[in-house]
C-alpha atoms as a PDB file:
ATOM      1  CA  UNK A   1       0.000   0.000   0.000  1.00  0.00           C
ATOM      2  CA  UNK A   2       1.415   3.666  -0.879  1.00  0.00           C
ATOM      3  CA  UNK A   3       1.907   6.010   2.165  1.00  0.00           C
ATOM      4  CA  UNK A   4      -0.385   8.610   0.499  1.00  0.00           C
ATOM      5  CA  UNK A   5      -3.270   5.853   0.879  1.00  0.00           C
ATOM      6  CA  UNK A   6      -2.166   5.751   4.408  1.00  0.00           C
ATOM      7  CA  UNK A   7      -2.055   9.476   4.897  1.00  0.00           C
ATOM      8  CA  UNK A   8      -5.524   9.796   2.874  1.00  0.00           C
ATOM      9  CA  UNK A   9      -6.964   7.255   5.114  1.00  0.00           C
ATOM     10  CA  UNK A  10      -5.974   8.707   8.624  1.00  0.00           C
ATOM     11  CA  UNK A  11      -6.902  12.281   7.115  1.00  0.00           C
ATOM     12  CA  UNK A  12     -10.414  11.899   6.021  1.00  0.00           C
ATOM     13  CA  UNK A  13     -10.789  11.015   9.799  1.00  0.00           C
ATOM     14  CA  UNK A  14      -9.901  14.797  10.631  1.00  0.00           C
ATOM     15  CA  UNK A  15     -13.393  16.953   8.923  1.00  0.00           C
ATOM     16  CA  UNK A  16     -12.677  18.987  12.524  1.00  0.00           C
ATOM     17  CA  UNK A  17      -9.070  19.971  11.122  1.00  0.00           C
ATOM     18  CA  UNK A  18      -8.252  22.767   9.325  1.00  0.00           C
ATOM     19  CA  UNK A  19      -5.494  20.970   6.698  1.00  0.00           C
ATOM     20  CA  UNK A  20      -4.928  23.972   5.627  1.00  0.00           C
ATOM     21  CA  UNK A  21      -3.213  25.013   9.043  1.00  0.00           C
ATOM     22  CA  UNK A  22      -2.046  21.980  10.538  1.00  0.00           C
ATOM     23  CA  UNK A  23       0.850  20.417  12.321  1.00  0.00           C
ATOM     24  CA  UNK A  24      -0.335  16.624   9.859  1.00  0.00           C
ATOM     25  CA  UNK A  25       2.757  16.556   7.375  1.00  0.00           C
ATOM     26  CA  UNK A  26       4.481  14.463   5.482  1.00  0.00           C
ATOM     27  CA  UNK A  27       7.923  15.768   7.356  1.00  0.00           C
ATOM     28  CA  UNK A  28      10.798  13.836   5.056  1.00  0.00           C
ATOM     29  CA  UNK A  29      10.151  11.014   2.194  1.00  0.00           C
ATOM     30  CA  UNK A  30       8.444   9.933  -0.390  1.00  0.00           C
ATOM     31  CA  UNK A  31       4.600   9.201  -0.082  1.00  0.00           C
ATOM     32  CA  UNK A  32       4.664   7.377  -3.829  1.00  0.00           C
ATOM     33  CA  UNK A  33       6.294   4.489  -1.441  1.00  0.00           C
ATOM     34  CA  UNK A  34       4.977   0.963  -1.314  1.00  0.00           C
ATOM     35  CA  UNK A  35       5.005  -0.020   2.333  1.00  0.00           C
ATOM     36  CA  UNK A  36       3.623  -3.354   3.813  1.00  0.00           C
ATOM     37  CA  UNK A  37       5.016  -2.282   7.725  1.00  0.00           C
ATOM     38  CA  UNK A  38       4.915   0.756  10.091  1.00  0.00           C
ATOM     39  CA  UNK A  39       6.116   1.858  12.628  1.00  0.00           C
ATOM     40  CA  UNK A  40       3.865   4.590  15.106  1.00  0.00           C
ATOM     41  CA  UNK A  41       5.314   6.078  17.624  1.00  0.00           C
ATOM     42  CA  UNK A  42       5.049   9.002  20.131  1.00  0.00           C
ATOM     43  CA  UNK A  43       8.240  10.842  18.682  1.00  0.00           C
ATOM     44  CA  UNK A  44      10.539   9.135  15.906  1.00  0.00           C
ATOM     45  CA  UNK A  45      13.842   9.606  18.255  1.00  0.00           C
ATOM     46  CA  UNK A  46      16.815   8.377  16.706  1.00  0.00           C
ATOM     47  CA  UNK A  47      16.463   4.954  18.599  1.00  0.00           C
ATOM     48  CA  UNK A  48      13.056   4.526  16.859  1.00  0.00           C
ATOM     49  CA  UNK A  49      14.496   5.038  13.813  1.00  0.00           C
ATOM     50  CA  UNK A  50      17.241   2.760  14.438  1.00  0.00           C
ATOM     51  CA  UNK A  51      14.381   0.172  14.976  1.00  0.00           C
ATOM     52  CA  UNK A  52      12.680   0.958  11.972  1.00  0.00           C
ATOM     53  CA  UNK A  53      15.954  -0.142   9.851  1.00  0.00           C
ATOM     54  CA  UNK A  54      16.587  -3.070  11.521  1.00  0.00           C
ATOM     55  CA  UNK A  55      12.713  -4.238  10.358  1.00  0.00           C
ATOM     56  CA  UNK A  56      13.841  -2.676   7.088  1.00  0.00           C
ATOM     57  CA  UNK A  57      10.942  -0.281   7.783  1.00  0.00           C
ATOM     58  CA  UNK A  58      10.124   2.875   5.449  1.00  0.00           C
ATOM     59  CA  UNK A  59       7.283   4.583   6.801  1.00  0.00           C
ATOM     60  CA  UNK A  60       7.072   6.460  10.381  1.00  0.00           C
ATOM     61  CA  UNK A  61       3.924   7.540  12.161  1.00  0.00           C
ATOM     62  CA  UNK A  62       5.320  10.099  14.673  1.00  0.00           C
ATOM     63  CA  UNK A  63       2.917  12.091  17.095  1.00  0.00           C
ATOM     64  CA  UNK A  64       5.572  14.422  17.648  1.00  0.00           C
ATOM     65  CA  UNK A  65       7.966  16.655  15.940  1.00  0.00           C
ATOM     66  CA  UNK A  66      10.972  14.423  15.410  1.00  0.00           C
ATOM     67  CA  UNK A  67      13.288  17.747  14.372  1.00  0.00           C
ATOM     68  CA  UNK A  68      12.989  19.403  17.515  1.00  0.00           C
ATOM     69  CA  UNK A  69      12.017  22.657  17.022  1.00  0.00           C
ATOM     70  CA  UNK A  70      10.690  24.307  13.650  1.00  0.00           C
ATOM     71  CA  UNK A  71      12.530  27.462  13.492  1.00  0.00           C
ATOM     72  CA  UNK A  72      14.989  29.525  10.966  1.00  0.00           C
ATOM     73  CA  UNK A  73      16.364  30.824  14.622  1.00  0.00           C
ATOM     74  CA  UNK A  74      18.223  27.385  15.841  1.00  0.00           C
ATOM     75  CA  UNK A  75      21.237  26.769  17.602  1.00  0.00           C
ATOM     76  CA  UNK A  76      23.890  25.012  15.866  1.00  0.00           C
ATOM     77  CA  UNK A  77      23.427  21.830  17.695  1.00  0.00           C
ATOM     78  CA  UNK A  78      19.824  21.571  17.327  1.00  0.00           C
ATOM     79  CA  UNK A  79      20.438  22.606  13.472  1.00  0.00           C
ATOM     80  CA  UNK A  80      23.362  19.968  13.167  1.00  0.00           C
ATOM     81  CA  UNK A  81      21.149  17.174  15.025  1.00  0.00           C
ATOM     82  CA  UNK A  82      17.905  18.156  12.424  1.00  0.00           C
ATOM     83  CA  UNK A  83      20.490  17.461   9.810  1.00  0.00           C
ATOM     84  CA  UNK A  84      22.032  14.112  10.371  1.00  0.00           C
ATOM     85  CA  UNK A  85      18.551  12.720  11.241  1.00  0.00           C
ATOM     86  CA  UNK A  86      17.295  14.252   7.829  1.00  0.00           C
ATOM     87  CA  UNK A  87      20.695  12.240   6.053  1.00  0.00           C
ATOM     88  CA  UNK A  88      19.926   9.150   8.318  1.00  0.00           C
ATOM     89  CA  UNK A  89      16.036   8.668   6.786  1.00  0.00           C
ATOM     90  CA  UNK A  90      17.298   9.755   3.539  1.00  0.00           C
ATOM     91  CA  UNK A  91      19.958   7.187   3.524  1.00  0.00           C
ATOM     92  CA  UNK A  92      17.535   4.109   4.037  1.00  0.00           C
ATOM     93  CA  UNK A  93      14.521   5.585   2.359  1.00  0.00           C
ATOM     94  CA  UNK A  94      12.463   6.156   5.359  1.00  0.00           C
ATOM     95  CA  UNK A  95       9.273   8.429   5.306  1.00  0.00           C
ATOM     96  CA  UNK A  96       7.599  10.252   8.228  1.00  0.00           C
ATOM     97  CA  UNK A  97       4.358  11.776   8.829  1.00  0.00           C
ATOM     98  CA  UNK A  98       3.263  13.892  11.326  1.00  0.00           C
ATOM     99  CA  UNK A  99      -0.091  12.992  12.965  1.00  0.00           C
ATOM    100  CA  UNK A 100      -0.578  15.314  16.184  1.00  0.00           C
ATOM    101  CA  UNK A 101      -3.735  16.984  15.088  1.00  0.00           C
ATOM    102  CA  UNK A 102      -6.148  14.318  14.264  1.00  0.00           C
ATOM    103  CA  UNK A 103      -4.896  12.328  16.231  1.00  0.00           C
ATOM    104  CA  UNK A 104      -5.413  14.623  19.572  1.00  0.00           C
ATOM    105  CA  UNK A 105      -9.044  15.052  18.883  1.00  0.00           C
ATOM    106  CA  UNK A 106     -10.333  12.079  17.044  1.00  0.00           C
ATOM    107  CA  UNK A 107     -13.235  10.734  19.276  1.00  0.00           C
ATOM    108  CA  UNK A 108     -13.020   7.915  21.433  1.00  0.00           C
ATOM    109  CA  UNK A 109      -9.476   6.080  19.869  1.00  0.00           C
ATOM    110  CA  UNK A 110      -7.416   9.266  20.354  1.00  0.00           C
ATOM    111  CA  UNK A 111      -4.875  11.279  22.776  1.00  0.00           C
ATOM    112  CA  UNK A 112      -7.517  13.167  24.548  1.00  0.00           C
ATOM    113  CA  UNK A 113     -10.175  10.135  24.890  1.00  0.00           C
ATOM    114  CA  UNK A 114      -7.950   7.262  25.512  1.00  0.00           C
ATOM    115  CA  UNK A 115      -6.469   9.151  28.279  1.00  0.00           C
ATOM    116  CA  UNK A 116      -9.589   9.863  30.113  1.00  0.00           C
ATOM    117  CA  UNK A 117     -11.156   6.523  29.505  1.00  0.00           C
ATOM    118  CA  UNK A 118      -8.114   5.632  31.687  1.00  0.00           C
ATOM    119  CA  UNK A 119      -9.503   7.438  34.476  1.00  0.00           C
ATOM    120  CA  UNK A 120     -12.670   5.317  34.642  1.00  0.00           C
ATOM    121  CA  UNK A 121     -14.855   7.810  35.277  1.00  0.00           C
ATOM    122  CA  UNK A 122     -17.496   9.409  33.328  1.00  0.00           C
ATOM    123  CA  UNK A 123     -16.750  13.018  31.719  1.00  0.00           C
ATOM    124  CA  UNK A 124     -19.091  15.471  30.285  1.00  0.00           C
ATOM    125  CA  UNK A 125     -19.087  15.220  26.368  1.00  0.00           C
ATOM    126  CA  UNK A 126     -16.919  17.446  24.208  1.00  0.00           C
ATOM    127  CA  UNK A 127     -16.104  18.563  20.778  1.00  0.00           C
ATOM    128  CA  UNK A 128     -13.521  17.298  18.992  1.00  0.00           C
ATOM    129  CA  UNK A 129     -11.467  20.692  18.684  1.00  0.00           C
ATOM    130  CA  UNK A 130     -11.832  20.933  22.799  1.00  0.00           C
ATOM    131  CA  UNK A 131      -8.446  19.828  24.651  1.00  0.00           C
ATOM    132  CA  UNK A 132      -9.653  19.661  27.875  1.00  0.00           C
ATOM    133  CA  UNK A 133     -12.402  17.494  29.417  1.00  0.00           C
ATOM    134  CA  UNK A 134     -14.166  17.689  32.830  1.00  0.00           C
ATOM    135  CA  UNK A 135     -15.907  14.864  34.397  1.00  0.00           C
ATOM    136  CA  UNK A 136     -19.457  14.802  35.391  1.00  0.00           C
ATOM    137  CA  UNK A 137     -19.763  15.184  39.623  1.00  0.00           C
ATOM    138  CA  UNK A 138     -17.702  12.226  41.274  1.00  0.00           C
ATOM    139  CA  UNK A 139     -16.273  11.563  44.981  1.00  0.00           C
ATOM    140  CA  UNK A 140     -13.226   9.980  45.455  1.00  0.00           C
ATOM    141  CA  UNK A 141     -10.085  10.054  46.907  1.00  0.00           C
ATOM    142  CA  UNK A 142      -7.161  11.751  44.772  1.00  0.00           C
ATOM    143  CA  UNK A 143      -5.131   8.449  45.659  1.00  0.00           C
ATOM    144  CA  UNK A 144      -7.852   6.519  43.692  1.00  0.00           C
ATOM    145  CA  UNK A 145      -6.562   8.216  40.565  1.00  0.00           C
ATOM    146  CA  UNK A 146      -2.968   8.415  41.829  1.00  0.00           C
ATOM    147  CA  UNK A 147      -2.809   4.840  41.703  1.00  0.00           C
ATOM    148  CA  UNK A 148      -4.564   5.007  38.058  1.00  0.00           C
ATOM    149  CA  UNK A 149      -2.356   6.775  36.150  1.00  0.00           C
ATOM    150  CA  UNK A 150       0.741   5.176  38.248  1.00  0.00           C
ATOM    151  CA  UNK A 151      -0.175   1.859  36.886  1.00  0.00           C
ATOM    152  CA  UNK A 152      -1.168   2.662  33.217  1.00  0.00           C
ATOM    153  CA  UNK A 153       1.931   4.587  32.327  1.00  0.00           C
ATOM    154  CA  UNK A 154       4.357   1.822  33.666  1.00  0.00           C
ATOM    155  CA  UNK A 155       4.040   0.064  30.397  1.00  0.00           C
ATOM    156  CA  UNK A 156       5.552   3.181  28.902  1.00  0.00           C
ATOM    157  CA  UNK A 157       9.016   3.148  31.132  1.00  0.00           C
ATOM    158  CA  UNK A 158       7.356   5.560  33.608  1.00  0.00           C
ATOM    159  CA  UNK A 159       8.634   4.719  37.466  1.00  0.00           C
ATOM    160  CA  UNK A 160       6.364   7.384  39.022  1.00  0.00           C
ATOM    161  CA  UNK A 161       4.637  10.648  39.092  1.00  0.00           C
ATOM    162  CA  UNK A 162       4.576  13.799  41.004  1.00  0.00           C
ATOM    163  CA  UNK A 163       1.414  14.908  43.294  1.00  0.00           C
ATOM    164  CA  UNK A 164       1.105  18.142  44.239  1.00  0.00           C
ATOM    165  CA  UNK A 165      -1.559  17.897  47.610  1.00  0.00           C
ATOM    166  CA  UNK A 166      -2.830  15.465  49.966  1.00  0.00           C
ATOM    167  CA  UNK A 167      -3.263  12.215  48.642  1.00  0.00           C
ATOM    168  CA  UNK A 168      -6.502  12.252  50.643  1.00  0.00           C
ATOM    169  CA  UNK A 169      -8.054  15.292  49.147  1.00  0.00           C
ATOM    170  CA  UNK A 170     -11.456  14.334  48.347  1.00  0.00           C
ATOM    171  CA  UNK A 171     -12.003  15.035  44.706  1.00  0.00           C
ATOM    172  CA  UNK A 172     -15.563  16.087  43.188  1.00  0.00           C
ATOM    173  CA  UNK A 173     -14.507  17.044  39.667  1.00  0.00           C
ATOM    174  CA  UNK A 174     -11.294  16.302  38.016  1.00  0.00           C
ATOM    175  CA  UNK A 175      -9.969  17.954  34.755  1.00  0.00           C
ATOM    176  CA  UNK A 176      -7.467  16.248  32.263  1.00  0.00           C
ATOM    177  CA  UNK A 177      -5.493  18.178  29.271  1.00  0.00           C
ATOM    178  CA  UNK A 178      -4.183  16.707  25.942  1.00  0.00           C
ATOM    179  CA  UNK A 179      -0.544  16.121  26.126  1.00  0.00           C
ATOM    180  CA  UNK A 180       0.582  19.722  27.069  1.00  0.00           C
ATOM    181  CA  UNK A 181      -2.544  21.378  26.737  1.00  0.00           C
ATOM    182  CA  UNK A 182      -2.956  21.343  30.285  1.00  0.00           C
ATOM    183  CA  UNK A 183      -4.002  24.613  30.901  1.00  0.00           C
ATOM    184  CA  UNK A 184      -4.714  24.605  35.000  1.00  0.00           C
ATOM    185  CA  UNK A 185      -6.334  28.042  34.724  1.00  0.00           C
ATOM    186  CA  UNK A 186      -8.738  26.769  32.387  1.00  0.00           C
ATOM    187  CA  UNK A 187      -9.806  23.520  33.915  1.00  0.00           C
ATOM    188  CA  UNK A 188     -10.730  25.439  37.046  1.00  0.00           C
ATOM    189  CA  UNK A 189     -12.650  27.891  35.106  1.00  0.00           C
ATOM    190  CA  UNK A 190     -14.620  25.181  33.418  1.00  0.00           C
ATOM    191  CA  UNK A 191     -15.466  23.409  37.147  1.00  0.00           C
ATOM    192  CA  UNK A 192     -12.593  21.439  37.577  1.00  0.00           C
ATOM    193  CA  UNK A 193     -11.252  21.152  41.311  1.00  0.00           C
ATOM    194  CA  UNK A 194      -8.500  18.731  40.797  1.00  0.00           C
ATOM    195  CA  UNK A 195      -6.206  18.746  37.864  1.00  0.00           C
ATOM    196  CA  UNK A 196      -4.316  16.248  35.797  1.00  0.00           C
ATOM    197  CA  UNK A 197      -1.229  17.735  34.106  1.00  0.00           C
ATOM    198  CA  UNK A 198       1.829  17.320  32.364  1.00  0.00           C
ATOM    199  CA  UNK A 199       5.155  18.456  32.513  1.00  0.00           C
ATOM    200  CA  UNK A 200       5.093  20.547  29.540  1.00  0.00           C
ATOM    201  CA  UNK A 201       1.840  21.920  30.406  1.00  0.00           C
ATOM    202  CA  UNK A 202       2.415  23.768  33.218  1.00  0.00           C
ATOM    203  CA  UNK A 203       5.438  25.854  35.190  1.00  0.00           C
ATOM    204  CA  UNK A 204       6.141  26.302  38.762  1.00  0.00           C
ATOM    205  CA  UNK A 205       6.207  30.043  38.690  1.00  0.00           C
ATOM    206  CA  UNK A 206       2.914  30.960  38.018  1.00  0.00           C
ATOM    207  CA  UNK A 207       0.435  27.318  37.398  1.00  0.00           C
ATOM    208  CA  UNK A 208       1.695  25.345  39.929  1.00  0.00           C
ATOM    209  CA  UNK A 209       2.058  28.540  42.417  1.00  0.00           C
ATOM    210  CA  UNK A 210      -1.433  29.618  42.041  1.00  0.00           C
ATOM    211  CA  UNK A 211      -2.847  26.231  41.523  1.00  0.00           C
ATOM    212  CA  UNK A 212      -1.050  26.186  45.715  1.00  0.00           C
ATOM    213  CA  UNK A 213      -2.892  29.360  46.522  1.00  0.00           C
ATOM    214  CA  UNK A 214      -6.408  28.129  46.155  1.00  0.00           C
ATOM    215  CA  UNK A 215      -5.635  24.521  46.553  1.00  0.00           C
ATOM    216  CA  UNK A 216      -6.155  22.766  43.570  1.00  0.00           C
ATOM    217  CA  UNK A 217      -4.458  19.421  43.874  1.00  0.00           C
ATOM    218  CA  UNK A 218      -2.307  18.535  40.957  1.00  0.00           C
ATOM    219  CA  UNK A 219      -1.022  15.021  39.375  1.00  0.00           C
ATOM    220  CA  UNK A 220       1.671  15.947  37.202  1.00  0.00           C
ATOM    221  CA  UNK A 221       2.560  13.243  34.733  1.00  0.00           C
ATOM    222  CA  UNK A 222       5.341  13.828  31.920  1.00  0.00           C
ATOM    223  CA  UNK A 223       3.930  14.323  28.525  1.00  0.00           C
ATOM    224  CA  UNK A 224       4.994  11.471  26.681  1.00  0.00           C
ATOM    225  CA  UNK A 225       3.643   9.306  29.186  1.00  0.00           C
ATOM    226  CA  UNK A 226      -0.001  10.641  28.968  1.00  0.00           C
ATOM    227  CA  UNK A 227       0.167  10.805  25.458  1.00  0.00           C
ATOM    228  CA  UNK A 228       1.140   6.678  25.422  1.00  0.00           C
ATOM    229  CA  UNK A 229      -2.027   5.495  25.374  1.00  0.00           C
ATOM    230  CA  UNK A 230      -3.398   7.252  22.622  1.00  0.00           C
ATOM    231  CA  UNK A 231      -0.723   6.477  19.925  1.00  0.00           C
ATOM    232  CA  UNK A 232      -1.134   2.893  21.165  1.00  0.00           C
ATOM    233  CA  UNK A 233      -4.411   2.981  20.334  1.00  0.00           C
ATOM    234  CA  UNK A 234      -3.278   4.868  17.083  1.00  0.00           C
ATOM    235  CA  UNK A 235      -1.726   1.641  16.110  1.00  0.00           C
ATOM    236  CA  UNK A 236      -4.652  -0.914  17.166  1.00  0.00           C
ATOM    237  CA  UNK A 237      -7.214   1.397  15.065  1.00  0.00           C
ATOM    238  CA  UNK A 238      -4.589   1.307  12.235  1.00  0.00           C
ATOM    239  CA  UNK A 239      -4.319  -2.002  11.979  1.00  0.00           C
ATOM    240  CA  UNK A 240      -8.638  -2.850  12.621  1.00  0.00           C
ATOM    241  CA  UNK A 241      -9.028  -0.466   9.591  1.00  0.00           C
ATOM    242  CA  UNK A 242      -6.249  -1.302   7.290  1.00  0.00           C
ATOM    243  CA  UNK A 243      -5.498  -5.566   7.531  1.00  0.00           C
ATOM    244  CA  UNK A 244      -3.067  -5.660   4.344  1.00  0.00           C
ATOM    245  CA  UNK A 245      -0.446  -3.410   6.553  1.00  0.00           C
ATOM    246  CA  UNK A 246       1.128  -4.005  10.169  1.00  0.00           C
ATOM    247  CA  UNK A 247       1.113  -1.016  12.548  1.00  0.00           C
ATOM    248  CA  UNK A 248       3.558  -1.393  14.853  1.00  0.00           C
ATOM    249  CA  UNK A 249       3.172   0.642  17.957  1.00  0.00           C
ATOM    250  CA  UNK A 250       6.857   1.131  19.666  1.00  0.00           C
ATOM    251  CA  UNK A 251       7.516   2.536  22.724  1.00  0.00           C
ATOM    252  CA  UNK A 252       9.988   5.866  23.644  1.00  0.00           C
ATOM    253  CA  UNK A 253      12.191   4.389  25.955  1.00  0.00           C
ATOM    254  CA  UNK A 254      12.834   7.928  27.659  1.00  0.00           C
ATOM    255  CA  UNK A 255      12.914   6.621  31.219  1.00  0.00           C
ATOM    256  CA  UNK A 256      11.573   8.384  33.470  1.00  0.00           C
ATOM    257  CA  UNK A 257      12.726   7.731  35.968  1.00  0.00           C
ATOM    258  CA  UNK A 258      11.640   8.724  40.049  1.00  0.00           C
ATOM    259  CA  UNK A 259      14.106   7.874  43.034  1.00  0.00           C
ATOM    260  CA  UNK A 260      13.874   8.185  46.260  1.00  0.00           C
ATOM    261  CA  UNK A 261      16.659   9.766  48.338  1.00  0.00           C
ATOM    262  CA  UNK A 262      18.708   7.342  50.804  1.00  0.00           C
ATOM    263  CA  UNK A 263      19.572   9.714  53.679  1.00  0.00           C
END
């Protein structure tokens, strides 16, 4: 199958995204390929793409931006990284397409969804362009969902995660993000009284401080890890909808890692 049948597949799921302003490219290749394996991952890291030519594998699905940054403006090492990666696919003929977009919002298989179906708790419905969801009115203890999300991510090299508040705070309505749309300020606004972030959704300085100030507990998870479960799920739905081609979800070994101090 070419990779621009894969790529037309995955983006007639997307009538909520705006294609012509869209993070969903094909980043480096050649979608006239004929591919019968891919790989999807969360970012296409140079380990992942190690992986993908040892399978002899041409075509990556990468959530993330596998170049870093997208800039003119870069430092020379980030500039001289985005370059030998670029030679790299080029040399074995590897393709990569960028599916953040769709796959954030795509009902019930995607980032967003998977992630609060995770939760097990019922949330309020939303549209597909919304990144954050509320749940409908629930009482339980924040360690309920501490040990949740401490158990799903584990899969995903994840040792821990940080709680900001009591572990017995009673919680009445939680609010999850996408990936690093976790905007704290909005969640409360919208009736959330316990948050569910990620590292690259919030800061100390002015989130986490005033999230302190009116007590909002927070369970800060890091953003690869909440995003996991989605692009797993990319895979699965891949490979339901499209039999003649094997989606191969692979893990970002980034290791995580959360130790405990001996003294």
């Amino acid at each position: 199958m070419k990779i621009s049948e894969i790529i037309t597949f995955l983006e007639s799921k997307g009538d909520f995204i705006n294609y012509q302003h869209t993070r969903d490219h094909l980043l480096i290749g050649d979608d006239h390929q004929d591919v019968n394996q891919v790989i999807v991952c969360w970012v296409a890291s140079l380990p992942i793409i190690k992986q993908a030519i040892q399978s002899n594998c041409h075509f990556i699905i990468s959530h993330e931006n596998p170049f870093y940054l997208a800039s003119t403006n870069l430092p020379n090492i980030l500039l001289s990284a985005q370059q030998e990666k670029k030679a790299l696919l080029k040399e074995h003929a590897i393709s990569i397409y960028r599916c953040h977009d769709l796959w954030d919002g795509i009902p019930d298989v995607g980032v967003r969804d998977t992630w609060a179906k995770i939760m097990n708790i019922p949330f309020k419905p939303c549209q597909p362009q919304d990144y954050i969801r509320i749940s409908e009115p629930t009482n339980r203890p924040l360690s309920y969902f501490i040990n949740i999300i401490a158990k799903s991510i584990q899969p995903y090299g994840e040792t821990g995660i940080e709680v900001i508040s009591d572990p017995d705070h009673e919680v009445h309505t939680l609010g999850i993000g996408t990936g690093a749309c976790t905007d704290v300020f909005e969640m409360v606004a919208k009736g959330a009284d316990t948050c569910i972030v990620s590292d690259d959704g919030i800061n100390n300085w002015s989130s986490i401080q005033w999230a302190h100030d009116h007590h909002i507990p927070l369970i800060v998870v890091s953003h690869m890890a909440c995003e996991a479960p989605g692009i797993k799920s990319m895979a699965d739905f891949l490979n339901d909808s499209i039999p003649d081609v094997q989606f191969k979800f692979l893990p970002n070994d980034f290791r995580i890692t959360h130790l405990k101090s001996k003294c």
